[in-house]
C-alpha atoms as a PDB file:
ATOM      1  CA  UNK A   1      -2.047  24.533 -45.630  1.00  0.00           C
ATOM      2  CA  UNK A   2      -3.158  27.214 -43.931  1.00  0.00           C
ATOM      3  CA  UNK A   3      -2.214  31.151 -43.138  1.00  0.00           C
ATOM      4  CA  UNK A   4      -0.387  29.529 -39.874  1.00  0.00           C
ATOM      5  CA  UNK A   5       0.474  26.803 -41.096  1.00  0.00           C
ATOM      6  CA  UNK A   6       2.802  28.696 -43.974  1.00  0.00           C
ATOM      7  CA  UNK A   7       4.132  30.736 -41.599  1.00  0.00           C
ATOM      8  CA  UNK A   8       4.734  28.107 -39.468  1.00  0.00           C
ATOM      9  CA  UNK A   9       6.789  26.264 -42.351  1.00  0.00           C
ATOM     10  CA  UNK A  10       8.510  29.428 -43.152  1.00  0.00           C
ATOM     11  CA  UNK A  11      10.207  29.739 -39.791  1.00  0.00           C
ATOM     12  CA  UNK A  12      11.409  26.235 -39.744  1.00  0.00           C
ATOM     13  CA  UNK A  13      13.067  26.648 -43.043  1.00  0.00           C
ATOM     14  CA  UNK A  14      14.293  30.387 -42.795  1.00  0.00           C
ATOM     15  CA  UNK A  15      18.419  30.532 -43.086  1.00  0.00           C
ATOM     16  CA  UNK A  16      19.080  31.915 -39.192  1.00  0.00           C
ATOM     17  CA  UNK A  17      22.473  33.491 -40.400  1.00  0.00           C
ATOM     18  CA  UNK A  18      25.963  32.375 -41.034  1.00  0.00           C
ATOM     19  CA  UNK A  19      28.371  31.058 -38.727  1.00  0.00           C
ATOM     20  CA  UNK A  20      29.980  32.845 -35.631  1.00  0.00           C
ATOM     21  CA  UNK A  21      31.877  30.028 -34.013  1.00  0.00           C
ATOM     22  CA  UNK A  22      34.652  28.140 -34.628  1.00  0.00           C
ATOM     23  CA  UNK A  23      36.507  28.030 -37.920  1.00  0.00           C
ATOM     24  CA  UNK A  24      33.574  28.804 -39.312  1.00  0.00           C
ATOM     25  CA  UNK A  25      33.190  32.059 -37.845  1.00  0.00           C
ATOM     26  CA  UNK A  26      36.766  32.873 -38.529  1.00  0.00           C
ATOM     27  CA  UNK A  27      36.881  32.269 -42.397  1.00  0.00           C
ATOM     28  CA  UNK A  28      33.818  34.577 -42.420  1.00  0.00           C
ATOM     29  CA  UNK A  29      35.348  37.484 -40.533  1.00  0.00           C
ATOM     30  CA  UNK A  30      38.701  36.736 -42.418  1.00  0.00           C
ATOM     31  CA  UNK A  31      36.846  37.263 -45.996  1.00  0.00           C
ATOM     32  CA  UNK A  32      34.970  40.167 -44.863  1.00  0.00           C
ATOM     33  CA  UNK A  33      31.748  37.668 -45.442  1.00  0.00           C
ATOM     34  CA  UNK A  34      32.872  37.159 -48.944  1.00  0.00           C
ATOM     35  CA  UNK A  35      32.494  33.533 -47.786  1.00  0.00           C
ATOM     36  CA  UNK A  36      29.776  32.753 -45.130  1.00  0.00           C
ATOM     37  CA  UNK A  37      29.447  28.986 -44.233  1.00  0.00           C
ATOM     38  CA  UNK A  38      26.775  27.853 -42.522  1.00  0.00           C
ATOM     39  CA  UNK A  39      26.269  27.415 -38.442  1.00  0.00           C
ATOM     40  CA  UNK A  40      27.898  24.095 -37.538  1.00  0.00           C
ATOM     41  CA  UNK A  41      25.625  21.759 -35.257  1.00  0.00           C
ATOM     42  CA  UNK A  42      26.884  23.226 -31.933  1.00  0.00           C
ATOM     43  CA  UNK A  43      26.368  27.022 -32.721  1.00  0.00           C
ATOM     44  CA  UNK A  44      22.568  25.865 -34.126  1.00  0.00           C
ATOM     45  CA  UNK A  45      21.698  23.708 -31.277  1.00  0.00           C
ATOM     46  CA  UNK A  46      22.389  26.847 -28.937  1.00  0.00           C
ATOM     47  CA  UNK A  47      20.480  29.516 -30.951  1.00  0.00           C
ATOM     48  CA  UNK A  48      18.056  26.941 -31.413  1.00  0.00           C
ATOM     49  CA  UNK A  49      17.663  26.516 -27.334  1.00  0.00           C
ATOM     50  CA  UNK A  50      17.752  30.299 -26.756  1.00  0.00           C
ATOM     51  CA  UNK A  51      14.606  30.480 -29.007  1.00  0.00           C
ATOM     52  CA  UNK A  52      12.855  27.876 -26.973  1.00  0.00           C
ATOM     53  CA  UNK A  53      13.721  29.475 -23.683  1.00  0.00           C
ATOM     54  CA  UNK A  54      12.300  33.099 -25.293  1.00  0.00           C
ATOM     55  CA  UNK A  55       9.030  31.356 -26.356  1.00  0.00           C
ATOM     56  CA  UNK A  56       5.381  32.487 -24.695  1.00  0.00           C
ATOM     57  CA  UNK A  57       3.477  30.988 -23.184  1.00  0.00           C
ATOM     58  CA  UNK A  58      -0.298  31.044 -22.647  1.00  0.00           C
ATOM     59  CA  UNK A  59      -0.415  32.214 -19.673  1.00  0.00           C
ATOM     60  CA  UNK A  60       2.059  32.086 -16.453  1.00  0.00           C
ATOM     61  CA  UNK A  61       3.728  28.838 -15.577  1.00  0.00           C
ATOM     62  CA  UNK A  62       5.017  27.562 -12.406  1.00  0.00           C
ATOM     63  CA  UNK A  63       8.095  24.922 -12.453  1.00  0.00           C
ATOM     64  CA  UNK A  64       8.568  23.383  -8.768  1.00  0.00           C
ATOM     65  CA  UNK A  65      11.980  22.956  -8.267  1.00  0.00           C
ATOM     66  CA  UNK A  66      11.560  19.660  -5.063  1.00  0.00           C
ATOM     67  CA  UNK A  67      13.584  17.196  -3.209  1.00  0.00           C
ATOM     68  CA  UNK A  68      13.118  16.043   0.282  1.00  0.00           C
ATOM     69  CA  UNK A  69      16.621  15.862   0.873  1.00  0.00           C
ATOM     70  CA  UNK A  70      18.603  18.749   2.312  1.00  0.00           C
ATOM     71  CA  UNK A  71      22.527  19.384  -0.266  1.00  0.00           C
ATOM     72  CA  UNK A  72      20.416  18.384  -3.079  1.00  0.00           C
ATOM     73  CA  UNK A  73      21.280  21.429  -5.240  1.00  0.00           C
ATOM     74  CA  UNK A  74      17.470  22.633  -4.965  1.00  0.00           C
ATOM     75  CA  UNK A  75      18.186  26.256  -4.539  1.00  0.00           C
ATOM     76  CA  UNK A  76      21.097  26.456  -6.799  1.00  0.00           C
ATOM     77  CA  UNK A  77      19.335  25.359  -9.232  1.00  0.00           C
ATOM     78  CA  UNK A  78      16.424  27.506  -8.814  1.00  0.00           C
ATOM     79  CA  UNK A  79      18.703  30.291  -9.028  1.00  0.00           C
ATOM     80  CA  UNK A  80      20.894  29.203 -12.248  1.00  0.00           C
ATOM     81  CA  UNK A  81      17.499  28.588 -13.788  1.00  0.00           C
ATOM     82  CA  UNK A  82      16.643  32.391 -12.714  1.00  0.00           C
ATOM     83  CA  UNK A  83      19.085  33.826 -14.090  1.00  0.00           C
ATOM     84  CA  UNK A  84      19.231  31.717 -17.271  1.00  0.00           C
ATOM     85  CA  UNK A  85      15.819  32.039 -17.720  1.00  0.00           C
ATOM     86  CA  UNK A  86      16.034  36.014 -16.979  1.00  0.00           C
ATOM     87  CA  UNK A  87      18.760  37.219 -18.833  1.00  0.00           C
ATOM     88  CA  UNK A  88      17.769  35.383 -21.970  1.00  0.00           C
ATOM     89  CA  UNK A  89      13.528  36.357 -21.643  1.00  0.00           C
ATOM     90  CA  UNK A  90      14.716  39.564 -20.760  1.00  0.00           C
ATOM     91  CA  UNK A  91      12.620  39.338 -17.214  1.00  0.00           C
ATOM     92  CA  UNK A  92       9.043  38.232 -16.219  1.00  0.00           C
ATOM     93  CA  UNK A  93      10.915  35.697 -13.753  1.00  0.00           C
ATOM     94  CA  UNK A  94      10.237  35.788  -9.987  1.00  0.00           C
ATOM     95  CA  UNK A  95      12.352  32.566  -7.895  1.00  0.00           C
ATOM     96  CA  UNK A  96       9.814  32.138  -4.960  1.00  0.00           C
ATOM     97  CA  UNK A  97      11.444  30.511  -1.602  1.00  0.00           C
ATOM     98  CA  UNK A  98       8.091  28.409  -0.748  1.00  0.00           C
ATOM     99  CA  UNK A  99      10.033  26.913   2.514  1.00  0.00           C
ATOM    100  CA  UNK A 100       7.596  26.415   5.497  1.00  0.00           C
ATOM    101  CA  UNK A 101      10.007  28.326   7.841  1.00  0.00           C
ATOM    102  CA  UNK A 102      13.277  28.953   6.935  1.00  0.00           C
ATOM    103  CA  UNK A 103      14.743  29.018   3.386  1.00  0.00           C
ATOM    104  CA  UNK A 104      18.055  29.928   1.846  1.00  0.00           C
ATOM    105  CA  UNK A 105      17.417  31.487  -1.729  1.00  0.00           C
ATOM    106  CA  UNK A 106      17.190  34.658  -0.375  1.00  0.00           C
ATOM    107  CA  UNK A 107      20.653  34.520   1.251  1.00  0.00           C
ATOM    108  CA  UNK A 108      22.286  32.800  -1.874  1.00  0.00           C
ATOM    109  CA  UNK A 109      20.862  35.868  -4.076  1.00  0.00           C
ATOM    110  CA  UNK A 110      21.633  39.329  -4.060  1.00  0.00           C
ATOM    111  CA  UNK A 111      20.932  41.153  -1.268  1.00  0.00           C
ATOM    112  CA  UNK A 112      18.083  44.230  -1.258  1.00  0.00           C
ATOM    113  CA  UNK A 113      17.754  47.559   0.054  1.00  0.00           C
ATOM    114  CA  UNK A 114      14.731  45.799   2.904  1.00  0.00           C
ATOM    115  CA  UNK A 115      14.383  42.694   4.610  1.00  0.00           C
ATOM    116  CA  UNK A 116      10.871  41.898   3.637  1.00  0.00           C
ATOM    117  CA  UNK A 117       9.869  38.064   2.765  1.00  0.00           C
ATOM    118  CA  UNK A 118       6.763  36.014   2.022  1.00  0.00           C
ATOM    119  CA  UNK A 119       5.840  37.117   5.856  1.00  0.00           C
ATOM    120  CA  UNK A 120       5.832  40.604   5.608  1.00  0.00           C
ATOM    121  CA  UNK A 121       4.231  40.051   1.950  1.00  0.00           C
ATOM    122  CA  UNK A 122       1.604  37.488   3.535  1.00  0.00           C
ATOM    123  CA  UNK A 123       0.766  40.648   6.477  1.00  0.00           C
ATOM    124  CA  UNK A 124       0.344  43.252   3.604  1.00  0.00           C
ATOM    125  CA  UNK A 125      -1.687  41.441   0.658  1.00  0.00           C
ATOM    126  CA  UNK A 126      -4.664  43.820   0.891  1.00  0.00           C
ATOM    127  CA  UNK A 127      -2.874  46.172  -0.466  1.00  0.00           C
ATOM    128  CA  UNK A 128      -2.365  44.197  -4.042  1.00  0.00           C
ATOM    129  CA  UNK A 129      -6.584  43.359  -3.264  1.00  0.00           C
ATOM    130  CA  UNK A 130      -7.550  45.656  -6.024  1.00  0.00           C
ATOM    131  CA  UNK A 131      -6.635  44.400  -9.171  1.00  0.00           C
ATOM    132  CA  UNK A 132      -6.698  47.978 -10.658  1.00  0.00           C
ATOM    133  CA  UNK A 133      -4.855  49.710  -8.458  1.00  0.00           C
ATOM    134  CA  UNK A 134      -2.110  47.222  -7.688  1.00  0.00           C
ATOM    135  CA  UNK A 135       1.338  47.379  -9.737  1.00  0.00           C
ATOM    136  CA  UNK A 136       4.139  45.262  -9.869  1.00  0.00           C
ATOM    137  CA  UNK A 137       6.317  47.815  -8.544  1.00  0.00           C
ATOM    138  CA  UNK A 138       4.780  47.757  -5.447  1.00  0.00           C
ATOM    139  CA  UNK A 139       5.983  44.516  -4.831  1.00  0.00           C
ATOM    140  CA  UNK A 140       9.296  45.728  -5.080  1.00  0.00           C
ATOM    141  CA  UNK A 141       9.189  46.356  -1.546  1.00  0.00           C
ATOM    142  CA  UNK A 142       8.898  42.608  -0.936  1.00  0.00           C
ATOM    143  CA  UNK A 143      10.997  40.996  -3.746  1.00  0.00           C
ATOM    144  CA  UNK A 144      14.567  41.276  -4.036  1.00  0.00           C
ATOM    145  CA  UNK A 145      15.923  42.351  -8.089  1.00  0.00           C
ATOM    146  CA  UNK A 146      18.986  40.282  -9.310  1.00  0.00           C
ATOM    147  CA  UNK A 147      20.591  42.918 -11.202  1.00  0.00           C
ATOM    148  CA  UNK A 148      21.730  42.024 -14.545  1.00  0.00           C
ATOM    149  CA  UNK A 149      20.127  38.529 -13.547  1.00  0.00           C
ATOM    150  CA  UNK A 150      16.834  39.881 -14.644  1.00  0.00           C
ATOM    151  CA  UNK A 151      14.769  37.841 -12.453  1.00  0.00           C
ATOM    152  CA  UNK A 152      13.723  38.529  -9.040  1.00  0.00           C
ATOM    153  CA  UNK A 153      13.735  36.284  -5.454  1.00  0.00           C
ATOM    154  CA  UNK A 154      11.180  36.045  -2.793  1.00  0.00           C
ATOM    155  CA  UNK A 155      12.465  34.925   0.017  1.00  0.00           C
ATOM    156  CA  UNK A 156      11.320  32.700   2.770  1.00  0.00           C
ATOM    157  CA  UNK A 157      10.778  33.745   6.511  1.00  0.00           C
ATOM    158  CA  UNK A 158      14.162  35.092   7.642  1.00  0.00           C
ATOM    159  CA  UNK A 159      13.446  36.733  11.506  1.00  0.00           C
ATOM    160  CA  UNK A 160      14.399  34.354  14.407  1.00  0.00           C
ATOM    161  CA  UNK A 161      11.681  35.594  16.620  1.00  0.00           C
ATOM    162  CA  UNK A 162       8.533  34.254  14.275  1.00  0.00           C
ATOM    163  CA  UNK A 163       6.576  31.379  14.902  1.00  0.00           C
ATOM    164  CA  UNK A 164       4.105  29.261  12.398  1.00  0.00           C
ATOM    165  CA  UNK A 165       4.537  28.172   9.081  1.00  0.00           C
ATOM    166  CA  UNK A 166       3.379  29.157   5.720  1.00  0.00           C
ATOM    167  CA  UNK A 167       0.098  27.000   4.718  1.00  0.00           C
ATOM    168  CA  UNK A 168      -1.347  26.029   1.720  1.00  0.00           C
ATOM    169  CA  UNK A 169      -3.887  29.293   2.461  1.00  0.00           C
ATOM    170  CA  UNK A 170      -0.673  31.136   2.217  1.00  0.00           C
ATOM    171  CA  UNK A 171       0.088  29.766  -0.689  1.00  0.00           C
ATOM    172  CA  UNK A 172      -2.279  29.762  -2.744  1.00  0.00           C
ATOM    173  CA  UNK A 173      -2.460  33.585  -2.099  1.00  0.00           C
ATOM    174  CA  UNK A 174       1.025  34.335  -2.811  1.00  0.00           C
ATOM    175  CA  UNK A 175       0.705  32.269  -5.939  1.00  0.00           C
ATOM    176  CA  UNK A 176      -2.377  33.839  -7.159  1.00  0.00           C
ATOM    177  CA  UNK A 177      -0.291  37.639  -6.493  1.00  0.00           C
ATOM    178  CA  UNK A 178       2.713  36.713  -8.478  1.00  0.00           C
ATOM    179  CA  UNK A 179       0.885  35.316 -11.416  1.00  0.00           C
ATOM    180  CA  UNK A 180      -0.367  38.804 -12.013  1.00  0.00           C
ATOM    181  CA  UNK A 181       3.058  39.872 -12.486  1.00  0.00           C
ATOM    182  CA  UNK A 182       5.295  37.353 -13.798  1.00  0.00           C
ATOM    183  CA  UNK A 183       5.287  34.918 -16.663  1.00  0.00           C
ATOM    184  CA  UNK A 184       7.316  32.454 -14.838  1.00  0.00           C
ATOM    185  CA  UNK A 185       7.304  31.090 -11.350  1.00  0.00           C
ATOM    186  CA  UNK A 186      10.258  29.168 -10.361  1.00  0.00           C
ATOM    187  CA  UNK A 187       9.482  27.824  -6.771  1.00  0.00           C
ATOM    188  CA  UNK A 188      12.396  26.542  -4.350  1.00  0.00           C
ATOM    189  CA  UNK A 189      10.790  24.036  -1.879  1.00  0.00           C
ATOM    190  CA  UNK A 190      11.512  22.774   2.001  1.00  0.00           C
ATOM    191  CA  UNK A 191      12.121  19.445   2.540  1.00  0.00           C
ATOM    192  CA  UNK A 192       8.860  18.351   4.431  1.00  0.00           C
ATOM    193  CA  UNK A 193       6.972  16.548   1.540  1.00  0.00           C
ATOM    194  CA  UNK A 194       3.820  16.590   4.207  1.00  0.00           C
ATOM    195  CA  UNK A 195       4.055  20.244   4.966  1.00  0.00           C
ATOM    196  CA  UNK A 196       0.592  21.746   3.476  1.00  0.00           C
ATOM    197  CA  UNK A 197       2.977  24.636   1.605  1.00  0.00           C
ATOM    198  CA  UNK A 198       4.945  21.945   0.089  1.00  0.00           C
ATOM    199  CA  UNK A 199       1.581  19.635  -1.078  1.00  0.00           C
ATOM    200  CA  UNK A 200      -0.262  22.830  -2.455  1.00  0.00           C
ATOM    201  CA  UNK A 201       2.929  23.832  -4.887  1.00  0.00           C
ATOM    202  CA  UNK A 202       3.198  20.168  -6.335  1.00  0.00           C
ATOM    203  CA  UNK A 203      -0.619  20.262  -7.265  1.00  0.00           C
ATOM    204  CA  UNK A 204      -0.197  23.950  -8.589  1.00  0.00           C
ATOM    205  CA  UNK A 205       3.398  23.103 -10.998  1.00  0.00           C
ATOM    206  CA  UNK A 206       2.791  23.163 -14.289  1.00  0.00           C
ATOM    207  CA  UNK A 207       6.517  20.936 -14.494  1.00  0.00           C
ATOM    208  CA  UNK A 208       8.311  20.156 -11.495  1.00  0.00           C
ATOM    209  CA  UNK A 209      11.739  19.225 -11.753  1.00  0.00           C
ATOM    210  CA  UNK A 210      13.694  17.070  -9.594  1.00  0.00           C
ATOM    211  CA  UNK A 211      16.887  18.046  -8.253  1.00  0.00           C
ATOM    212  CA  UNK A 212      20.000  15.518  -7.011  1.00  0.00           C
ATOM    213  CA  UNK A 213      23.565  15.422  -6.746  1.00  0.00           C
ATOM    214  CA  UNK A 214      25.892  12.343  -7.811  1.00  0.00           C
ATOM    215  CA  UNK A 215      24.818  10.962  -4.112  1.00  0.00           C
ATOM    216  CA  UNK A 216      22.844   7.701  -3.489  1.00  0.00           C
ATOM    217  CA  UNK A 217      21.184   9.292  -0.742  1.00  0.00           C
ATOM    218  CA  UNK A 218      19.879  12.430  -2.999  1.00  0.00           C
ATOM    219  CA  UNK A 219      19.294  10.397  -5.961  1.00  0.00           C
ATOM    220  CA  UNK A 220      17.359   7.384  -3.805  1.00  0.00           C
ATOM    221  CA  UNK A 221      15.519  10.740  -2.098  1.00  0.00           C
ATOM    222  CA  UNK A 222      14.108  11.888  -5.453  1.00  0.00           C
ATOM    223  CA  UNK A 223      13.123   8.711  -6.118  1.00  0.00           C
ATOM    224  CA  UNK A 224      11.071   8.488  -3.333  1.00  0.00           C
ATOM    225  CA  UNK A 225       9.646  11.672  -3.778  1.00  0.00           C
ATOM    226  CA  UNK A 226       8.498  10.286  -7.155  1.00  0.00           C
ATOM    227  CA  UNK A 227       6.874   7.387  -5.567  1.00  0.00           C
ATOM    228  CA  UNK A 228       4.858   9.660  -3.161  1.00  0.00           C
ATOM    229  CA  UNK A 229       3.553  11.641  -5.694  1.00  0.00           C
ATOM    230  CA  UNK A 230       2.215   9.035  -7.622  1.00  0.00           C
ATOM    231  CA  UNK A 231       1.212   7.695  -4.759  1.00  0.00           C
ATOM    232  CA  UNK A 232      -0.843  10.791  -3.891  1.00  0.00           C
ATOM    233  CA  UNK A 233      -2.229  10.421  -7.437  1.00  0.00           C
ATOM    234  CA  UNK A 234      -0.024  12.538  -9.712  1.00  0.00           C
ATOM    235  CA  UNK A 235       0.368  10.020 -12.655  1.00  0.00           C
ATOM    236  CA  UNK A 236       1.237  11.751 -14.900  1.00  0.00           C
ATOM    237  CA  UNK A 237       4.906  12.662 -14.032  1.00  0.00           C
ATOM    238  CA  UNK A 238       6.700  10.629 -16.925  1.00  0.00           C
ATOM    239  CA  UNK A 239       5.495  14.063 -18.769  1.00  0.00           C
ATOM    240  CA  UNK A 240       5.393  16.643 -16.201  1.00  0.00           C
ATOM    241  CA  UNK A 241       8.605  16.120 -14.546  1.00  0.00           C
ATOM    242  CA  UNK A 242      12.270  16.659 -15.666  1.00  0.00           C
ATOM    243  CA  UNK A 243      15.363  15.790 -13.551  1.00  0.00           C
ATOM    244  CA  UNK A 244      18.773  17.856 -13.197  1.00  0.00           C
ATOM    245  CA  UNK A 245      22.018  15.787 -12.138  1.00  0.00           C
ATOM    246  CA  UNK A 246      24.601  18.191 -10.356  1.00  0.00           C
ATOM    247  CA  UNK A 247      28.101  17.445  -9.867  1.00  0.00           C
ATOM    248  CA  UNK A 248      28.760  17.881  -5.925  1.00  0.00           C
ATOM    249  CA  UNK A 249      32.452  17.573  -6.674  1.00  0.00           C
ATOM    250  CA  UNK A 250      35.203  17.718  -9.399  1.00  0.00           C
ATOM    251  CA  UNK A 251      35.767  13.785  -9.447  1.00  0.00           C
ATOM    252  CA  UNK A 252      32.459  11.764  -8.913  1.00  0.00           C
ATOM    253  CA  UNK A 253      31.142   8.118  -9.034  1.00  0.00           C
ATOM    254  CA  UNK A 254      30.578   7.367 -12.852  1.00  0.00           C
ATOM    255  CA  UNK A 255      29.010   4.526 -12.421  1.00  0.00           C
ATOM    256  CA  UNK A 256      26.721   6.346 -10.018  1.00  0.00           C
ATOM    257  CA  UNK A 257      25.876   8.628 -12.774  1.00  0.00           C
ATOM    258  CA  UNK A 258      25.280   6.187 -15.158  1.00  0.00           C
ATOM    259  CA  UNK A 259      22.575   4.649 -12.948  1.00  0.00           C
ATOM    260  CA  UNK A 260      21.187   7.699 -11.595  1.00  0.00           C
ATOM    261  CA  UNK A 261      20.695   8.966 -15.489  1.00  0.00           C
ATOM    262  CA  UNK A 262      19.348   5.781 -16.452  1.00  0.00           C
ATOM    263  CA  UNK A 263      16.728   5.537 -13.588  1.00  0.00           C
ATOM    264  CA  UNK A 264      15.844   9.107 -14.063  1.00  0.00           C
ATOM    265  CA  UNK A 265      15.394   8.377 -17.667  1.00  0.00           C
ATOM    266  CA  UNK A 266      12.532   5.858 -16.836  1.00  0.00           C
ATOM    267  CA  UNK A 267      10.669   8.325 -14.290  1.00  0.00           C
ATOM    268  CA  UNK A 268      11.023  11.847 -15.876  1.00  0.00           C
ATOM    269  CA  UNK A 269      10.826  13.176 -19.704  1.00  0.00           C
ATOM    270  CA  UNK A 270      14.426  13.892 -19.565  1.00  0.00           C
ATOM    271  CA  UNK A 271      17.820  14.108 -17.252  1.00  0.00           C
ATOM    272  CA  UNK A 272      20.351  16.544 -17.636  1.00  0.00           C
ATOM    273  CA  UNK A 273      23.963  16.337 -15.728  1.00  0.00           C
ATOM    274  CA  UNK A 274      24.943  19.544 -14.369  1.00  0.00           C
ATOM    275  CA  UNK A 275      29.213  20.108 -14.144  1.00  0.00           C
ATOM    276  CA  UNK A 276      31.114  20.896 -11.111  1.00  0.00           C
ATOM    277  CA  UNK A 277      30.818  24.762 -10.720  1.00  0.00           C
ATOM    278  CA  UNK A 278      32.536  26.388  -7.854  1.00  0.00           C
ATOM    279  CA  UNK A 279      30.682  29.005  -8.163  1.00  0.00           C
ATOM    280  CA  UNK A 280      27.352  27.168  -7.380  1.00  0.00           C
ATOM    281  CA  UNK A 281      28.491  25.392  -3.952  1.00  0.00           C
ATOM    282  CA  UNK A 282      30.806  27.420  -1.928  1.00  0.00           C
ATOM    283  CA  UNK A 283      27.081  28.559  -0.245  1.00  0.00           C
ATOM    284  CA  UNK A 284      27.718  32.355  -0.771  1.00  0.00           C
ATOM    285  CA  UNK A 285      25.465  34.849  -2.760  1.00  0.00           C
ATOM    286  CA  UNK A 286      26.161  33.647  -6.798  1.00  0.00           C
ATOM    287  CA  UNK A 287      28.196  35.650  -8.694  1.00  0.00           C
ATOM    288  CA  UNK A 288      26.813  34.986 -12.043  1.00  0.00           C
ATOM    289  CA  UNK A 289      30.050  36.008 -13.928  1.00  0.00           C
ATOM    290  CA  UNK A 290      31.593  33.912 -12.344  1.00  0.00           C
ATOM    291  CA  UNK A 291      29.959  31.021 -14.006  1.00  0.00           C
ATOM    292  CA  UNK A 292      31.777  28.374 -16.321  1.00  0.00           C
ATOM    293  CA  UNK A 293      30.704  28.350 -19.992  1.00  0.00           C
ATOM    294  CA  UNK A 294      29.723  24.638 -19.715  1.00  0.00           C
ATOM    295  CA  UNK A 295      27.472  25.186 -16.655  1.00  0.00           C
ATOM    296  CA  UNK A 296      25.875  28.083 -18.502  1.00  0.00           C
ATOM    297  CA  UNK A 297      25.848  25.439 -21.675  1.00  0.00           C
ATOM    298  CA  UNK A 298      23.851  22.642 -19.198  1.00  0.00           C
ATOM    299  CA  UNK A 299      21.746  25.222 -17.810  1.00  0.00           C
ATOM    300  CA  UNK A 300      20.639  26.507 -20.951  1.00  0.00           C
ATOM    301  CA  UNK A 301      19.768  23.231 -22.470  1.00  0.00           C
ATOM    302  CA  UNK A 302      17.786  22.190 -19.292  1.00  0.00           C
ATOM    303  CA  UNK A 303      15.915  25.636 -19.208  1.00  0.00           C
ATOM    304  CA  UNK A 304      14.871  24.878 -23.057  1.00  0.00           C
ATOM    305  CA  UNK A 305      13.741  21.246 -22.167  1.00  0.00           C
ATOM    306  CA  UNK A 306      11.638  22.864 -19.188  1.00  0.00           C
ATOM    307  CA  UNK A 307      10.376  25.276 -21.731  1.00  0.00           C
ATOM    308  CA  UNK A 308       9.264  23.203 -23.987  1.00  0.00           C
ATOM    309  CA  UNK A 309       7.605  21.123 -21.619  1.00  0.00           C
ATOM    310  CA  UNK A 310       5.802  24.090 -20.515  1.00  0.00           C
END
C-alpha cells in the first residue's frame, strides 16, 4: 500500500457523521447526541452524491446536453444541471446556448443588466487574445450570472435583424475562451444534427447526455441521434453518453417509460427519470426555489452519474 493508497482507504472508511434525517435525526437531537445512530441508506446515498458532484477534475470538461427534436427538455435540463451543479461546486459552471441561430436558455435564465450573446462575444474575442491580460470578469459583459444559481448562461443569438450562423470556427473559439475560465461546460444544442456548430460540440464533449420526454417521438429522436453518431464514428457512446427521462406531464405512459428506460439502458451508461416539475415547463425564466425536493433529488443523482463519468 502506498502513501495514496492509505489515504485513499482512509476516506472510504472514515465515519461521515451521525444521522440528520428521519427518526434518526430526531432521537439524536432529542438526546442532545447522547445517542447518535448512524446515517440510514437515503441520507448516505445523498451526501455520498454531493461528494461526487464536488469532485475535480483534471482539467475542464464539457457535457453536451443534444436531441434533434424540438420539447425534448434540452434546455431545462441544461439549466437544472446548472444550477445543481453550481450551487453544490460552489461555481466554475458556465451553460453555453451553442444554437446555430436562435436559442432559448438565455430567455429561460435570469435576465442581465446587457443583451450581449455568443455574437457580440464572437465580434469582441481579441480582447480575451492575450492570455495575460484577459480575466474572467471581463466576460461578464457577455455572460449572464444566475444569482444564487452559481453558474452562469451564454446565450445564443437573440437580435432579429442578424443573419448567418455560428460555425464550427466559432466554436471552437468560444470553447477554447470558456475553458480558461470555467471547470465545467454544460452546452445546450439546436436541433440541426448537420449544422457544423452542432458536429464540432459532439466531437469536443467529454459526456454528452441525451435528453427525452415520456414521448415516442422524443425518445425514437434520441435514438436516432445515437445511430448517427455512431454512424459518424463515435463508438464509444455505451461509455460516454448518459440519458435523462423527463416527465412532460403529471400522468404519463408507463409502459412507455418502461421501454424508453430499457432501450436507453442498452445505448447509454445509465438512464435517469426526471418527475413532473411545474416549475421546469411552464417556459418562463426558472425559479429555482420553486423546485420540488424530488426533482432536486433526480437532478442530483444524474449530476453525480455525469460526474463520475467525467
Amino acid at each position: 500500500m502506498t502513501a495514496q493508497d492509505f489515504l485513499q482507504h482512509r476516506h472510504r472508511t472514515i465515519d461521515i457523521g451521525p444521522a440528520t434525517w428521519g427518526w434518526r435525526g430526531w432521537l439524536r437531537r432529542l438526546t442532545l447526541g447522547l445517542v447518535a445512530p448512524k446515517m440510514g441508506r437515503a441520507e448516505r446515498e445523498y451526501r455520498e452524491a454531493r461528494a461526487t458532484v464536488q469532485r475535480s477534475f483534471s482539467g475542464p470538461r464539457t457535457i453536451v446536453f443534444a436531441n434533434p427534436k424540438g420539447g425534448a427538455a434540452k434546455t431545462t435540463s441544461v439549466l437544472a444541471a446548472g444550477y445543481t451543479f453550481g450551487t453544490i461546486r460552489g461555481g466554475g459552471v458556465v451553460a453555453w446556448d451553442n444554437n446555430e441561430t436562435r436559442g432559448t436558455l438565455g430567455i429561460r435564465g435570469e435576465r442581465a443588466n446587457h443583451q450581449n450573446t455568443t455574437r457580440e462575444l464572437l465580434d469582441d474575442l481579441q480582447r480575451f487574445q492575450d492570455v495575460y491580460e484577459s480575466r474572467i470578469g471581463d466576460l461578464g459583459a457577455f455572460v449572464r450570472a444566475q444569482g444564487d444559481a452559481h453558474f452562469d448562461v451564454l446565450a445564443s443569438d437573440e437580435r432579429a435583424d442578424v443573419t448567418g450562423q455560428i460555425k464550427a470556427s466559432d466554436f471552437g473559439a468560444v470553447h477554447r475562451l470558456l475553458e480558461r475560465f470555467y471547470h465545467l461546460i454544460l452546452v445546450d444544442t439546436g436541433n440541426n444534427l448537420r449544422a457544423e456548430n452542432w458536429l464540432a460540440a459532439a466531437q469536443t464533449a467529454d459526456l454528452i447526455v441525451v435528453t427525452c420526454t415520456v414521448r415516442e417521438d422524443t425518445g425514437y429522436s434520441g435514438l436516432w441521434m445515437l445511430d448517427a453518431l455512431e454512424d459518424a464514428g463515435h463508438y464509444d457512446l455505451k461509455s460516454k453518453a448518459i440519458t435523462v427521462l423527463a416527465d412532460p406531464s403529471s400522468t404519463v405512459d408507463t409502459q412507455l417509460a418502461k421501454d424508453l428506460v430499457e432501450v436507453y439502458e442498452q445505448r447509454t451508461r445509465a438512464v435517469f427519470r426526471i418527475p413532473y416539475d411545474p416549475a421546469l415547463v411552464a417556459g418562463s425564466v426558472i425559479q429555482y426555489s420553486q423546485l420540488s425536493d424530488s426533482t432536486r433529488a433526480a437532478w442530483l443523482r444524474a449530476c453525480a452519474a455525469m460526474a463520475a463519468a467525467l
